[in-house]
PDB file of N, CA and C in Angstrom:
ATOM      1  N   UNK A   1     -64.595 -88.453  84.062  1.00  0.00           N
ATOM      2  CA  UNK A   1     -65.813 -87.967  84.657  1.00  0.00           C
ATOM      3  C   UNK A   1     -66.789 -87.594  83.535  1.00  0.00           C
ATOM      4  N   UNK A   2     -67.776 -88.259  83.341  1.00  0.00           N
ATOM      5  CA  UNK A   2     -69.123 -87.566  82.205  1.00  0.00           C
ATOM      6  C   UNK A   2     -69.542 -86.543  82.521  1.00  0.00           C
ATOM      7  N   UNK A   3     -69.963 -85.678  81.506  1.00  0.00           N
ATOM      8  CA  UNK A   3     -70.206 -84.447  81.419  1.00  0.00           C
ATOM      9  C   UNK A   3     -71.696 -84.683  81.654  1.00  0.00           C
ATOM     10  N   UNK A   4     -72.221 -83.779  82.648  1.00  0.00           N
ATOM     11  CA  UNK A   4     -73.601 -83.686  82.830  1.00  0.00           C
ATOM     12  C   UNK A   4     -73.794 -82.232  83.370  1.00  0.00           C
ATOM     13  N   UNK A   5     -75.192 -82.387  83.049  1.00  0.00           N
ATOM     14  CA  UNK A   5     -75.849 -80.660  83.613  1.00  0.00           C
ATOM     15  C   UNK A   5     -74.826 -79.760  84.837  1.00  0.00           C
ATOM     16  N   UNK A   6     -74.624 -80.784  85.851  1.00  0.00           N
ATOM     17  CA  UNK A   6     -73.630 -80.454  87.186  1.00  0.00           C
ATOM     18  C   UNK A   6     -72.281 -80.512  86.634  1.00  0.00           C
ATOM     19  N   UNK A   7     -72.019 -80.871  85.781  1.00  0.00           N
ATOM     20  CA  UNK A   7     -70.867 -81.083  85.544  1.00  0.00           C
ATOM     21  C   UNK A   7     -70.640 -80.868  83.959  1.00  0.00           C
ATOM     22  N   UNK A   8     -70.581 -79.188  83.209  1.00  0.00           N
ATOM     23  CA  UNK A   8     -70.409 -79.195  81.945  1.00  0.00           C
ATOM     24  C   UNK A   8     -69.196 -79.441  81.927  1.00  0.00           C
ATOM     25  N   UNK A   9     -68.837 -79.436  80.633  1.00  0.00           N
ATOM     26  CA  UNK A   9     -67.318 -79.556  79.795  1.00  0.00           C
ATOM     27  C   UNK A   9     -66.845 -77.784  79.900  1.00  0.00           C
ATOM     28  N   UNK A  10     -65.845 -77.144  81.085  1.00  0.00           N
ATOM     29  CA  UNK A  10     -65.712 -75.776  80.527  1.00  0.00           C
ATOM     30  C   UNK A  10     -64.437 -75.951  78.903  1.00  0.00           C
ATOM     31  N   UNK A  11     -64.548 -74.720  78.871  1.00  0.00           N
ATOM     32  CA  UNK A  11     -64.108 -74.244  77.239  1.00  0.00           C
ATOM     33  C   UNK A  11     -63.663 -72.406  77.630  1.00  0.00           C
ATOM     34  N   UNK A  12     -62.714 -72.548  78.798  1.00  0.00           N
ATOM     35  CA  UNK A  12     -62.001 -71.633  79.026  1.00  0.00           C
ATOM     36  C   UNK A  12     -60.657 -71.545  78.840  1.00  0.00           C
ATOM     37  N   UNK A  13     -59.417 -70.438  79.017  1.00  0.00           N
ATOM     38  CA  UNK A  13     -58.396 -70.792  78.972  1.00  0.00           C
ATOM     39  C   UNK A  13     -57.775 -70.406  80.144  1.00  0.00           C
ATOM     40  N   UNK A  14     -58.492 -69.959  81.457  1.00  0.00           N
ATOM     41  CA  UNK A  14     -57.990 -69.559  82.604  1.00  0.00           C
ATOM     42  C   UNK A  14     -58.441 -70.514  83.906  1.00  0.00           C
ATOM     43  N   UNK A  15     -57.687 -70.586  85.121  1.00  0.00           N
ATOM     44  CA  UNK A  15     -58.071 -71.037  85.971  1.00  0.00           C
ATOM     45  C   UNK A  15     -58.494 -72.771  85.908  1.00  0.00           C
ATOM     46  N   UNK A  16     -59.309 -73.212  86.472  1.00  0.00           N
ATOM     47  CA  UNK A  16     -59.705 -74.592  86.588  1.00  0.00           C
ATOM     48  C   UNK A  16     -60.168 -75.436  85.452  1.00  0.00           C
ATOM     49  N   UNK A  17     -60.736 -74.529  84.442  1.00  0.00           N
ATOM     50  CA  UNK A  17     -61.219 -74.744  83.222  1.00  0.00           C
ATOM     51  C   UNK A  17     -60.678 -74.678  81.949  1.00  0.00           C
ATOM     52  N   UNK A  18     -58.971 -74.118  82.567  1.00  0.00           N
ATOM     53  CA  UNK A  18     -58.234 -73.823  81.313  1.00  0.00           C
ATOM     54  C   UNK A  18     -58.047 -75.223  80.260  1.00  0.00           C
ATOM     55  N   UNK A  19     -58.388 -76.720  79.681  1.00  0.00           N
ATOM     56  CA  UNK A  19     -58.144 -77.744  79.155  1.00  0.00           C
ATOM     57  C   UNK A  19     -58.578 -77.259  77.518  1.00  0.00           C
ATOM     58  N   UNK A  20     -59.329 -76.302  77.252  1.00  0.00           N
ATOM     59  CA  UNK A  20     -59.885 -76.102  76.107  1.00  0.00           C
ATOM     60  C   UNK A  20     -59.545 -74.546  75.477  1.00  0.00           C
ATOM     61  N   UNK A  21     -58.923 -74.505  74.122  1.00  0.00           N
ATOM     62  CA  UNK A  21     -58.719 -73.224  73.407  1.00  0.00           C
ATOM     63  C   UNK A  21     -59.807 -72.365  73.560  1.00  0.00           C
ATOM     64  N   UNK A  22     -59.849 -71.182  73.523  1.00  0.00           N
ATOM     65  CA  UNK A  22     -61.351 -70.127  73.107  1.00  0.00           C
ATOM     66  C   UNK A  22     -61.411 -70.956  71.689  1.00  0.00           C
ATOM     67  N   UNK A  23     -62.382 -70.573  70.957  1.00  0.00           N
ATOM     68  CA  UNK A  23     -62.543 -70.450  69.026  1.00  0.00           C
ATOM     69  C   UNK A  23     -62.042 -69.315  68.963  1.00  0.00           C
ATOM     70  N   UNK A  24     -61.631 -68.100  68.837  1.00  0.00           N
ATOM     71  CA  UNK A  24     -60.742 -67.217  68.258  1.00  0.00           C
ATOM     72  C   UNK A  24     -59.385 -67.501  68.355  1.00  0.00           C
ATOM     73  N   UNK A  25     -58.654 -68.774  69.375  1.00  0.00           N
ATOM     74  CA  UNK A  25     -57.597 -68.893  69.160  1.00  0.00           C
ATOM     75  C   UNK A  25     -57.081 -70.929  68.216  1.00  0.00           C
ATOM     76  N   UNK A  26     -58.468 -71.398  67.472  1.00  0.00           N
ATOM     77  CA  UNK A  26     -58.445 -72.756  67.256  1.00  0.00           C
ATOM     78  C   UNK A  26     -59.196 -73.727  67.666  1.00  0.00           C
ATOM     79  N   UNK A  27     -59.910 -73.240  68.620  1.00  0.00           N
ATOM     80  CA  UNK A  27     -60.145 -74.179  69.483  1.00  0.00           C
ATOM     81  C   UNK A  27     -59.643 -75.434  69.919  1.00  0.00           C
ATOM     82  N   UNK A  28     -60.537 -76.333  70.207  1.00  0.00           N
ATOM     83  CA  UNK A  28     -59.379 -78.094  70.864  1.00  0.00           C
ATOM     84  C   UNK A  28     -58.650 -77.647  72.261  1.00  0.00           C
ATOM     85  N   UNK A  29     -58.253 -78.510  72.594  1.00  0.00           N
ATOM     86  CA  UNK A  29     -57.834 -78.571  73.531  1.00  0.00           C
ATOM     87  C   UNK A  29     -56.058 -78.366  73.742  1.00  0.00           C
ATOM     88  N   UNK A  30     -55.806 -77.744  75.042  1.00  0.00           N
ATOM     89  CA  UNK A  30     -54.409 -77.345  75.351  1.00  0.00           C
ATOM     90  C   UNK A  30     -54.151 -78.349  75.853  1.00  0.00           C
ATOM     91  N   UNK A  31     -52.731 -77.631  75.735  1.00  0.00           N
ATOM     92  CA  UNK A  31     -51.496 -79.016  76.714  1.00  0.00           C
ATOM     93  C   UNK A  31     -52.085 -79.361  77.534  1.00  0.00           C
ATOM     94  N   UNK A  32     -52.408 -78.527  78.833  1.00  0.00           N
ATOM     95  CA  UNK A  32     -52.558 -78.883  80.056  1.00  0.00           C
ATOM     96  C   UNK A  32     -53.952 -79.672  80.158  1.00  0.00           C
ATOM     97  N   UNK A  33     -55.280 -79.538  79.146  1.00  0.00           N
ATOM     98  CA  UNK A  33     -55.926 -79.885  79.117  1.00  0.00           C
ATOM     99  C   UNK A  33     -56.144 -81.637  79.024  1.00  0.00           C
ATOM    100  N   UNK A  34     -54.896 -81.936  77.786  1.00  0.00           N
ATOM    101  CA  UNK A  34     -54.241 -83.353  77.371  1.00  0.00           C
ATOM    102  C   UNK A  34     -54.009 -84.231  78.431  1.00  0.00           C
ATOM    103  N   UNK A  35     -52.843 -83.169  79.348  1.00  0.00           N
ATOM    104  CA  UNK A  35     -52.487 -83.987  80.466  1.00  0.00           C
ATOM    105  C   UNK A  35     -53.396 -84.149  81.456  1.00  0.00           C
ATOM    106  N   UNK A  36     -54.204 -83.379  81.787  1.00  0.00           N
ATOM    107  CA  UNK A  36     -55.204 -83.649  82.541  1.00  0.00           C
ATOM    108  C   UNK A  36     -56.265 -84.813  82.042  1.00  0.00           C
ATOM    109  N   UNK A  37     -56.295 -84.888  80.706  1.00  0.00           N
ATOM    110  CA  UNK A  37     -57.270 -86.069  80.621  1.00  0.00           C
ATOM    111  C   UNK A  37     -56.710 -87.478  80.619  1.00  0.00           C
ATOM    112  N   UNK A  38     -55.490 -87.496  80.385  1.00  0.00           N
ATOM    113  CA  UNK A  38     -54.582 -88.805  80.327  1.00  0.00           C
ATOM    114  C   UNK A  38     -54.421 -89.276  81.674  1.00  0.00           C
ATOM    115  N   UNK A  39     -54.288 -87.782  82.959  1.00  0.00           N
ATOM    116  CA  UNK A  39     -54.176 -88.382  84.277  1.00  0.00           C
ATOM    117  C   UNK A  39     -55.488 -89.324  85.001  1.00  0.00           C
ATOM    118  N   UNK A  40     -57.121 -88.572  84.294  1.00  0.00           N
ATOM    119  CA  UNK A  40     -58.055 -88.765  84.355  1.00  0.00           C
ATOM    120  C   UNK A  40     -58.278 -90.286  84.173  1.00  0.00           C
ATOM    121  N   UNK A  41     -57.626 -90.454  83.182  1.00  0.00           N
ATOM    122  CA  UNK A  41     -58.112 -91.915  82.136  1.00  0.00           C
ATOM    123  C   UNK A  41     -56.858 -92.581  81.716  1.00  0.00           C
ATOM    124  N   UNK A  42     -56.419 -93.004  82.706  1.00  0.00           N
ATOM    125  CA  UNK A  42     -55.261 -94.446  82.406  1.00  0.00           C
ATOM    126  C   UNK A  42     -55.487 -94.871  81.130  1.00  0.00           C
ATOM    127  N   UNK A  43     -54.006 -94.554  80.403  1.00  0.00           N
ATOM    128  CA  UNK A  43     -54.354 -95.848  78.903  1.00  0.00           C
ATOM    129  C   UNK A  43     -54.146 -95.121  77.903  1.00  0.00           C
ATOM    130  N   UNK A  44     -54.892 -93.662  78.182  1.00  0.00           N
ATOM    131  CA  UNK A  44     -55.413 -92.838  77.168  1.00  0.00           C
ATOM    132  C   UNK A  44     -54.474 -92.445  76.312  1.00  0.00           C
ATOM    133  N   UNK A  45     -54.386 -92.685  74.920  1.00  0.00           N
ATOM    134  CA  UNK A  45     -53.302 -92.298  73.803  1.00  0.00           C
ATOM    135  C   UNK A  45     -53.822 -90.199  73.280  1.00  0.00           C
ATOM    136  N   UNK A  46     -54.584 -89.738  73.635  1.00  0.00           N
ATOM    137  CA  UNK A  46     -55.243 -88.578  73.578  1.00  0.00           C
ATOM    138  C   UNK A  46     -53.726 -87.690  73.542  1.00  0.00           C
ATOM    139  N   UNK A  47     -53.972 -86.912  72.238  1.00  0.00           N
ATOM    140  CA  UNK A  47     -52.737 -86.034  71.756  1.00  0.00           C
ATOM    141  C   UNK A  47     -53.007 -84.574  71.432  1.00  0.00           C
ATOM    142  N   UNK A  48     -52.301 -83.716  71.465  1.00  0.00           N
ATOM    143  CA  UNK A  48     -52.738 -82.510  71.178  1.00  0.00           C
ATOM    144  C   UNK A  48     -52.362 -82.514  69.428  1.00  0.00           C
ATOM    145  N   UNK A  49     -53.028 -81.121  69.326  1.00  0.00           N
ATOM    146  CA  UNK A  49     -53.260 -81.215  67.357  1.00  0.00           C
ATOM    147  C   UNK A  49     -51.791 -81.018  66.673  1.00  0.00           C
ATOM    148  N   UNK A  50     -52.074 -81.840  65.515  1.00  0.00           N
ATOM    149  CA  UNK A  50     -50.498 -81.626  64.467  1.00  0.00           C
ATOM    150  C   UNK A  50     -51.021 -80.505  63.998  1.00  0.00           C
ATOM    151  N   UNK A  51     -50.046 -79.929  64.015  1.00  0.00           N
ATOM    152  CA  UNK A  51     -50.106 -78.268  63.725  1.00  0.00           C
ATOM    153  C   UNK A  51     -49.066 -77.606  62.259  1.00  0.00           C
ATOM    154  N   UNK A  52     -47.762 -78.447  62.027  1.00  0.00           N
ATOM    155  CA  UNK A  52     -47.470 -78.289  61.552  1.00  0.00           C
ATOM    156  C   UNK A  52     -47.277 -78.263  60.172  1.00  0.00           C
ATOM    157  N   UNK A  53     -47.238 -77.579  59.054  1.00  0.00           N
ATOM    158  CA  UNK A  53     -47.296 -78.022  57.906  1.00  0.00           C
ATOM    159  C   UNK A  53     -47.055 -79.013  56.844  1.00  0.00           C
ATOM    160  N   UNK A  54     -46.494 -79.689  57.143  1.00  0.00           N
ATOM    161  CA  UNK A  54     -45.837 -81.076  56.585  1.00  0.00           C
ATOM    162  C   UNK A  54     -45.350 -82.016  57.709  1.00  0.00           C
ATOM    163  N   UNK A  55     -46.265 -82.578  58.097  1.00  0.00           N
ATOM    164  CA  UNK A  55     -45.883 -83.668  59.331  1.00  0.00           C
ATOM    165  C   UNK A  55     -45.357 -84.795  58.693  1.00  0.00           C
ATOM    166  N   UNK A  56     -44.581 -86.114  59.125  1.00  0.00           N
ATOM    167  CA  UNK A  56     -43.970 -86.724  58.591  1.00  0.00           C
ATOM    168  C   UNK A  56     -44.602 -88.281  59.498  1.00  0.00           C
ATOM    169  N   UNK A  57     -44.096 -89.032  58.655  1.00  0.00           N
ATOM    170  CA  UNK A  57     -44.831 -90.180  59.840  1.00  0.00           C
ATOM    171  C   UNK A  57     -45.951 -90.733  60.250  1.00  0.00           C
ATOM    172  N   UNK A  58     -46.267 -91.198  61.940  1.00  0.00           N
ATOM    173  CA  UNK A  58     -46.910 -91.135  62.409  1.00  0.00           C
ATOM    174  C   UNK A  58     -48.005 -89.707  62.399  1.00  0.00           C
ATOM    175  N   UNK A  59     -48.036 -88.806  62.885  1.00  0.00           N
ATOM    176  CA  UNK A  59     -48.248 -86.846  62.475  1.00  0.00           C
ATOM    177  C   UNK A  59     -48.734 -87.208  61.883  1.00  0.00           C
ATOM    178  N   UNK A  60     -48.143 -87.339  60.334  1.00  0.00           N
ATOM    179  CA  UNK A  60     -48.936 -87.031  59.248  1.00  0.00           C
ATOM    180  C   UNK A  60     -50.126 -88.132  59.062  1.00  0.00           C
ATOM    181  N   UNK A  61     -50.092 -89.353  59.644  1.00  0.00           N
ATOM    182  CA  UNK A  61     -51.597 -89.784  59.405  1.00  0.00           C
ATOM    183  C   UNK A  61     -52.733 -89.443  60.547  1.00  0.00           C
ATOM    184  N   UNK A  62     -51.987 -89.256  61.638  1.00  0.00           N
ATOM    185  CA  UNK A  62     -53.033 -88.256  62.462  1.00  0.00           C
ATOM    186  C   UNK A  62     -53.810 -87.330  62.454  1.00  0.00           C
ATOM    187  N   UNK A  63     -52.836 -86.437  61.386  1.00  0.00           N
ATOM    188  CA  UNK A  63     -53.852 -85.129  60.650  1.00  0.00           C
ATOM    189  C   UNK A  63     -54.578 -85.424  59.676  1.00  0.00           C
ATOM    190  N   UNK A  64     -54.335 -86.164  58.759  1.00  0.00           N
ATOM    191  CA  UNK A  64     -54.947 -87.082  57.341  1.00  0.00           C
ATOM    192  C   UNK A  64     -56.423 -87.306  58.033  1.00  0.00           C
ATOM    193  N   UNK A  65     -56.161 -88.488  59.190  1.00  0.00           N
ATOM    194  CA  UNK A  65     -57.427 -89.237  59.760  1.00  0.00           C
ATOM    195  C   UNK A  65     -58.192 -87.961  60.587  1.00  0.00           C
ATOM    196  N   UNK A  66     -57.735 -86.914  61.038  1.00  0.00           N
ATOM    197  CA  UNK A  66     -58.507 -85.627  62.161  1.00  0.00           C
ATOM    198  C   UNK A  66     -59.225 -84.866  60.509  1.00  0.00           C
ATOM    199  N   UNK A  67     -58.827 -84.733  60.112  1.00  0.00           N
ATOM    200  CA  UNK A  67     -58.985 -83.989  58.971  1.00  0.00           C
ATOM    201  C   UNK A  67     -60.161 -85.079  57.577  1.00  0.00           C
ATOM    202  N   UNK A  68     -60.365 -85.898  57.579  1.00  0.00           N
ATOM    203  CA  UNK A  68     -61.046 -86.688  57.368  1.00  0.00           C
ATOM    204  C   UNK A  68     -62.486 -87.202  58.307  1.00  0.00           C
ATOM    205  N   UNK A  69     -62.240 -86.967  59.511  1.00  0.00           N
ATOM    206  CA  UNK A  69     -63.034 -87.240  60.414  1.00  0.00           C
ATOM    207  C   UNK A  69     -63.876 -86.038  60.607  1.00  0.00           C
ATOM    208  N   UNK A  70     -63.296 -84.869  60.694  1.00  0.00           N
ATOM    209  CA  UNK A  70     -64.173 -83.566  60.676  1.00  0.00           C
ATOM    210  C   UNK A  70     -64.307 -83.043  59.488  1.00  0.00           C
ATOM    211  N   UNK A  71     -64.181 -83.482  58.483  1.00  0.00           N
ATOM    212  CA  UNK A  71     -65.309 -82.914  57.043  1.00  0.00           C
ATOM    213  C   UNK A  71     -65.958 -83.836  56.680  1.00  0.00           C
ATOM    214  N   UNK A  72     -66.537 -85.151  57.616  1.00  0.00           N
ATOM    215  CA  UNK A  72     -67.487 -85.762  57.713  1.00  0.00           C
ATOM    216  C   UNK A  72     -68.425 -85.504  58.778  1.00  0.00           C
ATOM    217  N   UNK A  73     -68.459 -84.528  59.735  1.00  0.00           N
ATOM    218  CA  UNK A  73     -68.675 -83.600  61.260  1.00  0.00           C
ATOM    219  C   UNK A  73     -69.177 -82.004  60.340  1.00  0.00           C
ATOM    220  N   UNK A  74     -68.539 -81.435  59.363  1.00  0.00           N
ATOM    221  CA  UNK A  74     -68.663 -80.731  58.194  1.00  0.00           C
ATOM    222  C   UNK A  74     -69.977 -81.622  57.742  1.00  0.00           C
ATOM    223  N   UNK A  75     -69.932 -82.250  57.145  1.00  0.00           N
ATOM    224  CA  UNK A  75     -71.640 -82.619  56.644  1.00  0.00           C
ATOM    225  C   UNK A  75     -72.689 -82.879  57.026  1.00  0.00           C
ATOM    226  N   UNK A  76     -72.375 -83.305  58.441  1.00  0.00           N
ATOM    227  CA  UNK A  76     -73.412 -83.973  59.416  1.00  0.00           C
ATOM    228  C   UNK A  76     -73.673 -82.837  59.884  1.00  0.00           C
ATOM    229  N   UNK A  77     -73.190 -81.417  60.402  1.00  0.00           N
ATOM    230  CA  UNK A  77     -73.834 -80.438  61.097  1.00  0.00           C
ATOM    231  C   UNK A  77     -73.229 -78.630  59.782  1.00  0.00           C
ATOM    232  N   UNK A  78     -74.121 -79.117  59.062  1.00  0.00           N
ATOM    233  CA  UNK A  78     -73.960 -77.868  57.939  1.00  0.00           C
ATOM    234  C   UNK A  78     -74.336 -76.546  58.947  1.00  0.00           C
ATOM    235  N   UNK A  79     -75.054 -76.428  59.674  1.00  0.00           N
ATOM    236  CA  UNK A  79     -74.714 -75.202  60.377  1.00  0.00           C
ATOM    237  C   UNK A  79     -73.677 -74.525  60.682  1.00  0.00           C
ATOM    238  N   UNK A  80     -72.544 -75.547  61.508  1.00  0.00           N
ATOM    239  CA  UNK A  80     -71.161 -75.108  62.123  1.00  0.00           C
ATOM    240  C   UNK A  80     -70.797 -75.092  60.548  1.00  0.00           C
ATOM    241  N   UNK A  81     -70.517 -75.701  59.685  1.00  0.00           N
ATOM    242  CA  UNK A  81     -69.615 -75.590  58.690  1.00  0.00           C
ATOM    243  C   UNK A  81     -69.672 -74.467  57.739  1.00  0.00           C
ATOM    244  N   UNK A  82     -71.157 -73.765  58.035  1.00  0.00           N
ATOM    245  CA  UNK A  82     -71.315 -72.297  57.558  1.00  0.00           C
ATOM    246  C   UNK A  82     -70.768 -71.264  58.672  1.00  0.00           C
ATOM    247  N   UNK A  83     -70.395 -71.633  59.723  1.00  0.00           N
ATOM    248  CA  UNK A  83     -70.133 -70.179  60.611  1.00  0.00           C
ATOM    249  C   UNK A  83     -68.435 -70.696  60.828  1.00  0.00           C
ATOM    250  N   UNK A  84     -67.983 -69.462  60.110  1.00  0.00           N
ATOM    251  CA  UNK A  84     -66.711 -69.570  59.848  1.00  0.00           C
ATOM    252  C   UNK A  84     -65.858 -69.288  61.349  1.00  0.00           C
ATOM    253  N   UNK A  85     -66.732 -69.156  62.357  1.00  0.00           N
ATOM    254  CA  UNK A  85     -65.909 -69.186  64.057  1.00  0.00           C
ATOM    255  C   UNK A  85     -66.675 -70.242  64.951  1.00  0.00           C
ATOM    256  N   UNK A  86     -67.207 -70.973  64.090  1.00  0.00           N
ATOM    257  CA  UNK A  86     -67.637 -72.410  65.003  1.00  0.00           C
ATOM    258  C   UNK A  86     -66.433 -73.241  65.359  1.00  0.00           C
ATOM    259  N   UNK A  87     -66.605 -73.561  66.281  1.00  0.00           N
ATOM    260  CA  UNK A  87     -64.845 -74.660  67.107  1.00  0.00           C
ATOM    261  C   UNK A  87     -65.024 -75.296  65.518  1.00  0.00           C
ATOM    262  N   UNK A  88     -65.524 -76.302  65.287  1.00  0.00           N
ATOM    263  CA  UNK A  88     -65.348 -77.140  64.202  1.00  0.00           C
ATOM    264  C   UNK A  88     -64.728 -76.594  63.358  1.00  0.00           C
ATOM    265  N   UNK A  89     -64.903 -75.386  62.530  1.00  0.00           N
ATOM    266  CA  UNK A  89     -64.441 -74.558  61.560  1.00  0.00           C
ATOM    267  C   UNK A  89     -62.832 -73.755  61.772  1.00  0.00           C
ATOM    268  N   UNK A  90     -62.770 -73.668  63.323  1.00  0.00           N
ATOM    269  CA  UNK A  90     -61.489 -73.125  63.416  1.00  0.00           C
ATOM    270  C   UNK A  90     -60.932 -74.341  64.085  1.00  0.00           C
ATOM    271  N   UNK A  91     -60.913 -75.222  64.624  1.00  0.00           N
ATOM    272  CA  UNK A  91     -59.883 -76.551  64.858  1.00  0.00           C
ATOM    273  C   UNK A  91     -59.910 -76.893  63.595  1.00  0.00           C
ATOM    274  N   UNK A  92     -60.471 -77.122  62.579  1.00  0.00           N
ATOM    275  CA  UNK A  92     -59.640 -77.500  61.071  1.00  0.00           C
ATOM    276  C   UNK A  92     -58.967 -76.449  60.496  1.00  0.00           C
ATOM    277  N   UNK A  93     -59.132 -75.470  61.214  1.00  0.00           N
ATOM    278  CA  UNK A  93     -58.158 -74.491  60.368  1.00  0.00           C
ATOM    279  C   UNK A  93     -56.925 -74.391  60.888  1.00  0.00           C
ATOM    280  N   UNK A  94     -56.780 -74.762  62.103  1.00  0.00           N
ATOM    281  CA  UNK A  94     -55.684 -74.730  63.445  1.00  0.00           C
ATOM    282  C   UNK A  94     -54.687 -76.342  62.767  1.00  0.00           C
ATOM    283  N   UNK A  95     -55.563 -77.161  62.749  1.00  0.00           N
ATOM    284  CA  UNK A  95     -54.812 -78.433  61.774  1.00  0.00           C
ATOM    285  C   UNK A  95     -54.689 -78.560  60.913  1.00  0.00           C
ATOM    286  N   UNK A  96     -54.741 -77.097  59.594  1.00  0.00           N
ATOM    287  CA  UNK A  96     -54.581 -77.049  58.549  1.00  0.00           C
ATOM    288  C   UNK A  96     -55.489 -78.050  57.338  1.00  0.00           C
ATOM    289  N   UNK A  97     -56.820 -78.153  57.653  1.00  0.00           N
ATOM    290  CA  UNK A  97     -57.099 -79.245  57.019  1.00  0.00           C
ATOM    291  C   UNK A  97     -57.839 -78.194  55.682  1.00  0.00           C
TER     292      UNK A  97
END
């Protein structure tokens, strides 16, 4: 479903809207959020974040490429990358990047 005026993206962790972290806890998206978008969208390879410190594998180029992808998201919007509780700033900190 596209996100429009009638229809924002919530960024809660309770009730109907729970799919998305607060930013004080990482932001990105939760489990339930995952599964809800995979039920949404047949096909969808959409994963929740490597979290762990030394991922191995597959993992570890997931975080490599998330972590590469948002300190290029880091340059393009220098605002968020100065406010140290912008989602951007705390989902790379949540994926250790």
């Amino acid at each position: 479903m596209p996100r429009t005026a009638e229809n924002p993206i919530k960024k809660t962790t309770k009730g109907k809207g729970a799919n998305y972290r607060p930013t004080s806890k990482g932001a990105g998206m939760t489990e339930k959020g995952v599964k809800e978008y995979r039920k949404k969208n047949p096909g969808s390879k959409l994963k929740t974040a490597v979290t762990e410190k030394n991922p191995t594998g597959k993992r570890a180029a997931r975080k490599k490429s998330y972590c590469a992808r948002s300190e290029g998201q880091m340059k393009k919007f220098p605002k968020a990358a100065k406010d140290p509780n912008s989602r951007l700033r705390q989902a790379r900190k949540r994926w250790k990047c």
